[in-house]
C-alpha atoms as a PDB file:
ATOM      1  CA  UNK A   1     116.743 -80.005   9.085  1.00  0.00           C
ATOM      2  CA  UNK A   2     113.647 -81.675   8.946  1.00  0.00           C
ATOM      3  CA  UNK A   3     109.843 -80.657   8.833  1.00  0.00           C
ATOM      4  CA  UNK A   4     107.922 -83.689  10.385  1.00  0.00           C
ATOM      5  CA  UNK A   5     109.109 -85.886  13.479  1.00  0.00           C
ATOM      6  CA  UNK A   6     108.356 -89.402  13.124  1.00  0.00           C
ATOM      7  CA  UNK A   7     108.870 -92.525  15.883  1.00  0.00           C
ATOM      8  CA  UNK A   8     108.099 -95.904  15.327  1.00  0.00           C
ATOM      9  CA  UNK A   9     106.440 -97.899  17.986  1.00  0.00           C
ATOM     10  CA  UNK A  10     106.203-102.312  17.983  1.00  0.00           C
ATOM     11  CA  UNK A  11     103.218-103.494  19.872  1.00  0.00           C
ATOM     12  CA  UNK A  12     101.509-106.119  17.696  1.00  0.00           C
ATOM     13  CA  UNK A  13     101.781-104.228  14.902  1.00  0.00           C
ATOM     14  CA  UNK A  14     103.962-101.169  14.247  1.00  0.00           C
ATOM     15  CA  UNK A  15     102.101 -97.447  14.932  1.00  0.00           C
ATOM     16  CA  UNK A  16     103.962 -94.643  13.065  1.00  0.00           C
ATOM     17  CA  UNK A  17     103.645 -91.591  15.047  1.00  0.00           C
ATOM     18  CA  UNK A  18     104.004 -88.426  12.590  1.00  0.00           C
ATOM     19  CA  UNK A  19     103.796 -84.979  13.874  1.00  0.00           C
ATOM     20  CA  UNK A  20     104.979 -81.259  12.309  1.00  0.00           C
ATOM     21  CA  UNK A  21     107.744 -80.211  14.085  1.00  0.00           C
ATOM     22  CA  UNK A  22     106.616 -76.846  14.784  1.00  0.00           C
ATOM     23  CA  UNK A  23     104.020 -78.258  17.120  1.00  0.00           C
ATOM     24  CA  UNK A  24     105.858 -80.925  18.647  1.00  0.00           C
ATOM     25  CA  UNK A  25     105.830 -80.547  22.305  1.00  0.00           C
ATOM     26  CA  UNK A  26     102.366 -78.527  22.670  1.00  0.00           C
ATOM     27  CA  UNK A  27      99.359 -79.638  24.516  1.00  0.00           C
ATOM     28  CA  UNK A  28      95.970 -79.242  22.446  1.00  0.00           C
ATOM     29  CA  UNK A  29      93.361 -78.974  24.861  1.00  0.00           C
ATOM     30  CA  UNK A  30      89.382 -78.541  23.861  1.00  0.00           C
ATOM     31  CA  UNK A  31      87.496 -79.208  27.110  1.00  0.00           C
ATOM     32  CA  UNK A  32      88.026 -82.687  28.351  1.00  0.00           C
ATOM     33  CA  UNK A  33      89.992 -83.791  25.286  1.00  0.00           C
ATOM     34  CA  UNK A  34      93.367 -83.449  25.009  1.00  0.00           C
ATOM     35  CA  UNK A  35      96.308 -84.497  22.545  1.00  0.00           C
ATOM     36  CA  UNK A  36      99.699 -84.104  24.627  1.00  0.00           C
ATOM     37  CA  UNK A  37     102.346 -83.638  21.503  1.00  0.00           C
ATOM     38  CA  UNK A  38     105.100 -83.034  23.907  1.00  0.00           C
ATOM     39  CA  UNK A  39     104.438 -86.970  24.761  1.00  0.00           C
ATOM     40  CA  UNK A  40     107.325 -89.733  24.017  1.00  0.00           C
ATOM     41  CA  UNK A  41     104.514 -90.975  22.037  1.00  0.00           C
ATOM     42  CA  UNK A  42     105.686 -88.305  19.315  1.00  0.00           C
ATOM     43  CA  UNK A  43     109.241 -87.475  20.102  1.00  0.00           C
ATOM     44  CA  UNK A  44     110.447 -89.103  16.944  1.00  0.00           C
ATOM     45  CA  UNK A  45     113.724 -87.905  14.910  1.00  0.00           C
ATOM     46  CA  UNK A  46     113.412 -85.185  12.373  1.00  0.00           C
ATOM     47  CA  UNK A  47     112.823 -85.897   8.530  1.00  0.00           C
ATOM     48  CA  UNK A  48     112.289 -84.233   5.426  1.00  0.00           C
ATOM     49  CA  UNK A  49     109.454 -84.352   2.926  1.00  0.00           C
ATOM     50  CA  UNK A  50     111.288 -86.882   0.360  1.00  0.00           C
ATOM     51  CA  UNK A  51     112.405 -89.261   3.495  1.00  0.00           C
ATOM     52  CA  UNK A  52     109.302 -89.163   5.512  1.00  0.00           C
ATOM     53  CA  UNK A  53     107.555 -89.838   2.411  1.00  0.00           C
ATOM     54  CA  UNK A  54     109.502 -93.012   2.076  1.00  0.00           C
ATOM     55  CA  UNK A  55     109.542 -93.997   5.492  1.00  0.00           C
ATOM     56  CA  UNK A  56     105.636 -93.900   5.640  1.00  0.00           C
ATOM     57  CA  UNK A  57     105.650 -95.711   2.383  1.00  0.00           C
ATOM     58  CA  UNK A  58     107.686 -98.815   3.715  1.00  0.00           C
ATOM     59  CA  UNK A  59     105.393 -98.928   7.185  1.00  0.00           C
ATOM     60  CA  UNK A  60     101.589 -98.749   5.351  1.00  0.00           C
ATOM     61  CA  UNK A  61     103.159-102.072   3.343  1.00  0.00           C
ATOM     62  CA  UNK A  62     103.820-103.588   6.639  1.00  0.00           C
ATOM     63  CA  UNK A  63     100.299-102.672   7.745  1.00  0.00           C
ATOM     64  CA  UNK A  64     101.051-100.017  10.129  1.00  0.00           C
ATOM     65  CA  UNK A  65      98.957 -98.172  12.274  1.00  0.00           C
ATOM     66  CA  UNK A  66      99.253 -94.160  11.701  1.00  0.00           C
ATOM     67  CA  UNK A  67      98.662 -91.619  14.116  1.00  0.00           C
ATOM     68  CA  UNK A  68      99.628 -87.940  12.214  1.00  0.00           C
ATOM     69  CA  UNK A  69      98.897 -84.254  13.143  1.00  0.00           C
ATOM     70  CA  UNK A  70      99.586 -81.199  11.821  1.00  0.00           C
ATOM     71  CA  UNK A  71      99.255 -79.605   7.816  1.00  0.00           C
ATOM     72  CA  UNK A  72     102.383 -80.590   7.180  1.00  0.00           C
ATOM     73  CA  UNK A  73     102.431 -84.432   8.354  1.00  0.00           C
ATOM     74  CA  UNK A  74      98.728 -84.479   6.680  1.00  0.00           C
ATOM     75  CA  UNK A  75     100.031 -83.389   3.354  1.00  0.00           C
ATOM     76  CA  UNK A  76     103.102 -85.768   3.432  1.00  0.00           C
ATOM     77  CA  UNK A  77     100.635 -88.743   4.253  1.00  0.00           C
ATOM     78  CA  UNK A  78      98.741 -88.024   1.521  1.00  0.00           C
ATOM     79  CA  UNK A  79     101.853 -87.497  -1.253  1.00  0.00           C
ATOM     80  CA  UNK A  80     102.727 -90.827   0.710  1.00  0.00           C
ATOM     81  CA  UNK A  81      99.292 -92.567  -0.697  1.00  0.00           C
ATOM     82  CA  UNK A  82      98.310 -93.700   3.254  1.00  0.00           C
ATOM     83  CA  UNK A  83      95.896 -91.359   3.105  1.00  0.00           C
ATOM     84  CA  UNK A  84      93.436 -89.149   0.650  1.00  0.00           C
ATOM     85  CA  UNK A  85      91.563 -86.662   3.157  1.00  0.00           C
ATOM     86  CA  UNK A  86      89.269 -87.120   5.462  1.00  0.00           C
ATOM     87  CA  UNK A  87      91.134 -85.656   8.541  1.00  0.00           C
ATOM     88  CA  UNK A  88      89.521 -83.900  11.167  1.00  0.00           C
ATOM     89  CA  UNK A  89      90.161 -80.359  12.841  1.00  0.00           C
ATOM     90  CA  UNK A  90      91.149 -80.754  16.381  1.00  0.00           C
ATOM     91  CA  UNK A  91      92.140 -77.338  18.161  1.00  0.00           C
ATOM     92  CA  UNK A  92      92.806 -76.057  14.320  1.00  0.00           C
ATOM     93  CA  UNK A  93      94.935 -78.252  13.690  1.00  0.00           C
ATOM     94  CA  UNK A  94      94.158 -81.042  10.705  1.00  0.00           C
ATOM     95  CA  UNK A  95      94.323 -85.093  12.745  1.00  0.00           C
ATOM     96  CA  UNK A  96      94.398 -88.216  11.175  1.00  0.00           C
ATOM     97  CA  UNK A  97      93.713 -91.605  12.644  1.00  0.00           C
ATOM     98  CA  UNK A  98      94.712 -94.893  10.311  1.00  0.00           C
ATOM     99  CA  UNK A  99      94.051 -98.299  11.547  1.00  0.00           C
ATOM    100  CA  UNK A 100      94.432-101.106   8.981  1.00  0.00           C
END
């Protein structure tokens, strides 16, 4: 079973949704801000460490887009190489942005 949910969207470019799967379908909700996990946006399939480190691999050579919450999604983006910190806190829990 996997640890991270991933989808892949195709607008003009592709935007890799990556969420922890323990928080997948919770609303995080700090005043008028609000990230809705239980979304389509994020209802990805289910991958390990090793295959969602791949998967996130192939998509930053493409020039992806990344949106990626939760500690565990974080850490995997950054064994990945897309990213090397610089997340923010949102509700306590660690949110990255990537636009390329």
């Amino acid at each position: 079973m996997g640890c991270v949910r991933i989808k892949i969207h195709k607008s003009s470019r592709f935007v890799v949704a990556v969420c922890d799967k323990e928080i997948f379908g919770k609303k995080l909700k700090d005043g008028s801000f609000q990230l809705n996990l239980a979304s389509s946006f994020f209802d990805g399939d289910e991958f390990d460490e090793e295959e969602a480190i791949k998967i996130l691999r192939s998509y930053f050579l493409d020039d992806a887009s990344f949106n990626i919450v939760g500690e565990k999604s974080i850490d995997i983006a950054k064994k990945a190489g897309i990213i090397s910190g610089g997340e923010s806190i949102f509700c306590g829990v660690p949110v990255c942005l990537v636009l390329l």
